[in-house]
Protein backbone atom coordinates (compact mmCIF):
# COMPACT_ATOMS: atom_id res chain seq x y z
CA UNK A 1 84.95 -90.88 -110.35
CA UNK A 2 85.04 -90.42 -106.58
CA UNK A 3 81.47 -91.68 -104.00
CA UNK A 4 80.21 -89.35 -101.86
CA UNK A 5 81.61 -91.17 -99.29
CA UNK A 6 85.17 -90.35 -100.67
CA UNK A 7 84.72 -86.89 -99.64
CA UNK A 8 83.61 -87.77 -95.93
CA UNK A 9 86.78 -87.13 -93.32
CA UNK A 10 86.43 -89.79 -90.56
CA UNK A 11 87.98 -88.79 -87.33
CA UNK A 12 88.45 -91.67 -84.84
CA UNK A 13 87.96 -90.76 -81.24
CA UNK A 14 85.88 -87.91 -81.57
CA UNK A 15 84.77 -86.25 -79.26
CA UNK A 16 84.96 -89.38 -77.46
CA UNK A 17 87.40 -93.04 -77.13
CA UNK A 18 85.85 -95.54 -80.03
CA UNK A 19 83.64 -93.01 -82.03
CA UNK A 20 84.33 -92.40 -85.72
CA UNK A 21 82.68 -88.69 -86.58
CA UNK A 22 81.83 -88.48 -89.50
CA UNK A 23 82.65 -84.68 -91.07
CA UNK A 24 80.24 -83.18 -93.28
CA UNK A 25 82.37 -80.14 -93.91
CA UNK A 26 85.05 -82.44 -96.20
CA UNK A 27 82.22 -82.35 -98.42
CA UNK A 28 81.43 -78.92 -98.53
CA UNK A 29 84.97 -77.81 -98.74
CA UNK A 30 85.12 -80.17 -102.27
CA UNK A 31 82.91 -78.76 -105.32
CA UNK A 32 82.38 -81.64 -106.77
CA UNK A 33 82.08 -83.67 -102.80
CA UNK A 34 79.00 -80.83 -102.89
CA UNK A 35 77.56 -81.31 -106.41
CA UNK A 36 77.41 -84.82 -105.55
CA UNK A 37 75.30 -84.32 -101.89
CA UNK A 38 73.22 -82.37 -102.96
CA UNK A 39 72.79 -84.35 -106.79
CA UNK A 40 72.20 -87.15 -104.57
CA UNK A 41 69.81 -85.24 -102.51
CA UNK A 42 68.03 -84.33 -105.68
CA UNK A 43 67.95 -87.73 -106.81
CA UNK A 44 65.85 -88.92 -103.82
CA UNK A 45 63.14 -87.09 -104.55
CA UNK A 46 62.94 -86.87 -108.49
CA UNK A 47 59.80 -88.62 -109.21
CA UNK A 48 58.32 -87.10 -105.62
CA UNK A 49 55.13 -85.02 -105.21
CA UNK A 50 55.76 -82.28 -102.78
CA UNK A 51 55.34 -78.83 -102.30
CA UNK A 52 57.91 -77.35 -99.84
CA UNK A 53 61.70 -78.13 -98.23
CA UNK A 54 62.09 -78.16 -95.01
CA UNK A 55 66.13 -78.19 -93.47
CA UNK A 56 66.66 -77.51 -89.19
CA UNK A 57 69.15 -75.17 -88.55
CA UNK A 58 72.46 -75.22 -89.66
CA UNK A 59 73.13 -78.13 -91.50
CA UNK A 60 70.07 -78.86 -93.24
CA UNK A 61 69.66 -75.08 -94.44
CA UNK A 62 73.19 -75.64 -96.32
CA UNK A 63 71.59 -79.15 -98.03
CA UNK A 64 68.07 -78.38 -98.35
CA UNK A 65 68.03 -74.99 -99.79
CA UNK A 66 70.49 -76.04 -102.99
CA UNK A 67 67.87 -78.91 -103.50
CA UNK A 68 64.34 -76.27 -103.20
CA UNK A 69 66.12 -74.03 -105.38
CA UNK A 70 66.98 -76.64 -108.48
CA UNK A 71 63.65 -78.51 -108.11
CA UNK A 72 62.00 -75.19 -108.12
CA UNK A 73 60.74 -75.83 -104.57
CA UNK A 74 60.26 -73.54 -101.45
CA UNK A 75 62.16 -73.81 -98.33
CA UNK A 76 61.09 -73.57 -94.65
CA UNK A 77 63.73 -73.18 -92.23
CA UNK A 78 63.45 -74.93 -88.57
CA UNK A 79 65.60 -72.94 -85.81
CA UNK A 80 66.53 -72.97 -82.37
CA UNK A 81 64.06 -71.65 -79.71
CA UNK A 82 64.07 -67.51 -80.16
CA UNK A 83 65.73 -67.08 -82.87
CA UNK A 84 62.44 -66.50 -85.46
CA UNK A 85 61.11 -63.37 -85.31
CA UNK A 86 57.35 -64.04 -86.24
CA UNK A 87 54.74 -66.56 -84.29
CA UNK A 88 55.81 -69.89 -84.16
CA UNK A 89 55.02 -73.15 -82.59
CA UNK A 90 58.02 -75.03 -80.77
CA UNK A 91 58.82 -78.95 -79.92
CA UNK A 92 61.30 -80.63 -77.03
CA UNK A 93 63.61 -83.46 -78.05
CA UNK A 94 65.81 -85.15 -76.13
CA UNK A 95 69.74 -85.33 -76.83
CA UNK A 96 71.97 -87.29 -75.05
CA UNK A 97 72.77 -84.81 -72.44
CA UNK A 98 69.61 -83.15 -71.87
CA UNK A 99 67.20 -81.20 -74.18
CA UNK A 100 66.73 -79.13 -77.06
CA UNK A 101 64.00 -77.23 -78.58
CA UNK A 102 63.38 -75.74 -82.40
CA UNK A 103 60.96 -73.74 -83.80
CA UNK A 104 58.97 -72.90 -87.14
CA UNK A 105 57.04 -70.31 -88.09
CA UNK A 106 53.36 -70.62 -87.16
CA UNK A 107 52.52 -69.29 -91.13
CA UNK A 108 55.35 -71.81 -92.94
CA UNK A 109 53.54 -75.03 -93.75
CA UNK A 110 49.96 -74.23 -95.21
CA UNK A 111 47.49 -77.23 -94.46
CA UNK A 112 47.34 -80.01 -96.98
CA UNK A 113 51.37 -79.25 -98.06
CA UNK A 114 53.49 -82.09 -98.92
CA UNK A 115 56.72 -81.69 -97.01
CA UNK A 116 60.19 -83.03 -97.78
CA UNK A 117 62.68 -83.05 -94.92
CA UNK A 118 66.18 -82.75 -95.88
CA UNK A 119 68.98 -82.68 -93.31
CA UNK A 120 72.72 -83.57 -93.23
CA UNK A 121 72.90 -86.36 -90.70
CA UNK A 122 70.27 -89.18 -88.84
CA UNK A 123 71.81 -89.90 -85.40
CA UNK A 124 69.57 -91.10 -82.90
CA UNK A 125 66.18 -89.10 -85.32
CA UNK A 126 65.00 -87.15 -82.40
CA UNK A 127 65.71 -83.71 -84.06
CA UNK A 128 63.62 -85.20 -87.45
CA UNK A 129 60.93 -86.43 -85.00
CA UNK A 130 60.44 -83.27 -83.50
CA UNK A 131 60.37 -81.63 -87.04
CA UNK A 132 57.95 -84.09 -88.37
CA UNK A 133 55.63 -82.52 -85.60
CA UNK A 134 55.96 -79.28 -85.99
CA UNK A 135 54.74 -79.60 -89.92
CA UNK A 136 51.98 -82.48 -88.46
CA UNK A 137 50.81 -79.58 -86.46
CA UNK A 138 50.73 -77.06 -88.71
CA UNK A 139 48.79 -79.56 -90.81
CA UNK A 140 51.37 -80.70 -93.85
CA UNK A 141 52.06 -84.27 -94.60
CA UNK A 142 55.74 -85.36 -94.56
CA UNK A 143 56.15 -87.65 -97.46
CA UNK A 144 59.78 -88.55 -97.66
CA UNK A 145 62.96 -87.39 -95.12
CA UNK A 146 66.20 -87.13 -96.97
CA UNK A 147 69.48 -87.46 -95.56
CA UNK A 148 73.54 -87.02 -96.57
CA UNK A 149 74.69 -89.65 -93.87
CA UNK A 150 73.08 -92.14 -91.72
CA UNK A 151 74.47 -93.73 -88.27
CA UNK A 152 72.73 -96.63 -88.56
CA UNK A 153 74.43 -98.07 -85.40
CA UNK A 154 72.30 -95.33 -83.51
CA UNK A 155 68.72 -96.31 -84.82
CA UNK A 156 67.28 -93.16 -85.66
CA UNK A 157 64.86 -94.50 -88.78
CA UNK A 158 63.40 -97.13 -85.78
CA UNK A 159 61.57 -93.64 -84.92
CA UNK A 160 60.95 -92.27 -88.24
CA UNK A 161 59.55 -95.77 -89.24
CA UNK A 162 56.26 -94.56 -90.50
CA UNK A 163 58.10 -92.24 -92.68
CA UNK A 164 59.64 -92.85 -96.02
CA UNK A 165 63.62 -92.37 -95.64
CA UNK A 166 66.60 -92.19 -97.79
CA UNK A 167 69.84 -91.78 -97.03
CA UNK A 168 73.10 -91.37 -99.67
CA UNK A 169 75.54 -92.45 -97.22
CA UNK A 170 75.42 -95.44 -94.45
CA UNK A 171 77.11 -96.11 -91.93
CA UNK A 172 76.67 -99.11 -89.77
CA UNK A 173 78.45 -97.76 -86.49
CA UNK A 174 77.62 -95.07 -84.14
């Protein structure tokens, strides 16, 4: 029986001189490098209270809507700035070359919810930080962030370190 991390392509050099990237998309071209993600998705929050899913845009829609759907959960979709077509309420983050901002709708997380985040990848956690505030502001209570793979290398959890966090895969480099 293959690991997850069997079904991972590592690319050296990409997109820059001593970087490994780590390719999500050998596991969604796999059925059973999929069934396992998301089983192992599922698996981190089994015994979990929660009410809603919550996945940023693209990535996290692909993992966290299999997972709302088999634990009978809804989702909430975060997207880029403009691209929601009711009222929402935005955040900045930083990347490394500048800044980003997503969105949510205004009417997603009612007060009081218990929100799972679910995404593909933690890199540097600045896209799950500014997630974690949108649902903060819309008054739900993140109670565990779930991810396929995990740069540890890059410290992203050091920011999500009030949070509980899981991830299926680690890797120690960047």
């Amino acid at each position: 029986m293959k690991k997850l991390e069997d079904y991972v392509r590592s690319i050296p050099d990409f997109p820059e001189p001593g970087i490994i990237f780590r390719d999500v998309t050998s596991i969604l071209q796999d059925a059973d490098g999929l069934q396992l993600a998301v089983d192992s998705l599922r698996a981190m929050v089994k015994e979990l209270d929660y009410d809603v899913v919550v996945g940023p845009e693209s990535r996290g829609f692909i993992f966290g809507v299999p997972v709302a759907y088999a634990e009978h959960k809804s989702f909430v979709p975060v997207r880029k700035k403009g691209k929601l077509p009711c009222e929402t309420i935005s955040a900045e983050y930083e990347l490394e070359y500048g800044t980003a901002e997503i969105e949510i709708h205004k009417d997603a997380i009612r007060p009081g919810q218990k929100v799972v985040i679910v995404d593909d990848l933690i890199a540097t956690g600045g896209t799950t930080e500014a997630i974690i505030k949108l649902v903060e502001e819309l008054g739900g209570q993140v109670v565990k962030i779930c991810f396929v793979m995990e740069l540890a290398g890059l410290k992203g959890r050091e920011k999500l370190k009030d949070y509980a966090v899981d991830s299926a895969i680690v890797y120690e480099g960047k």
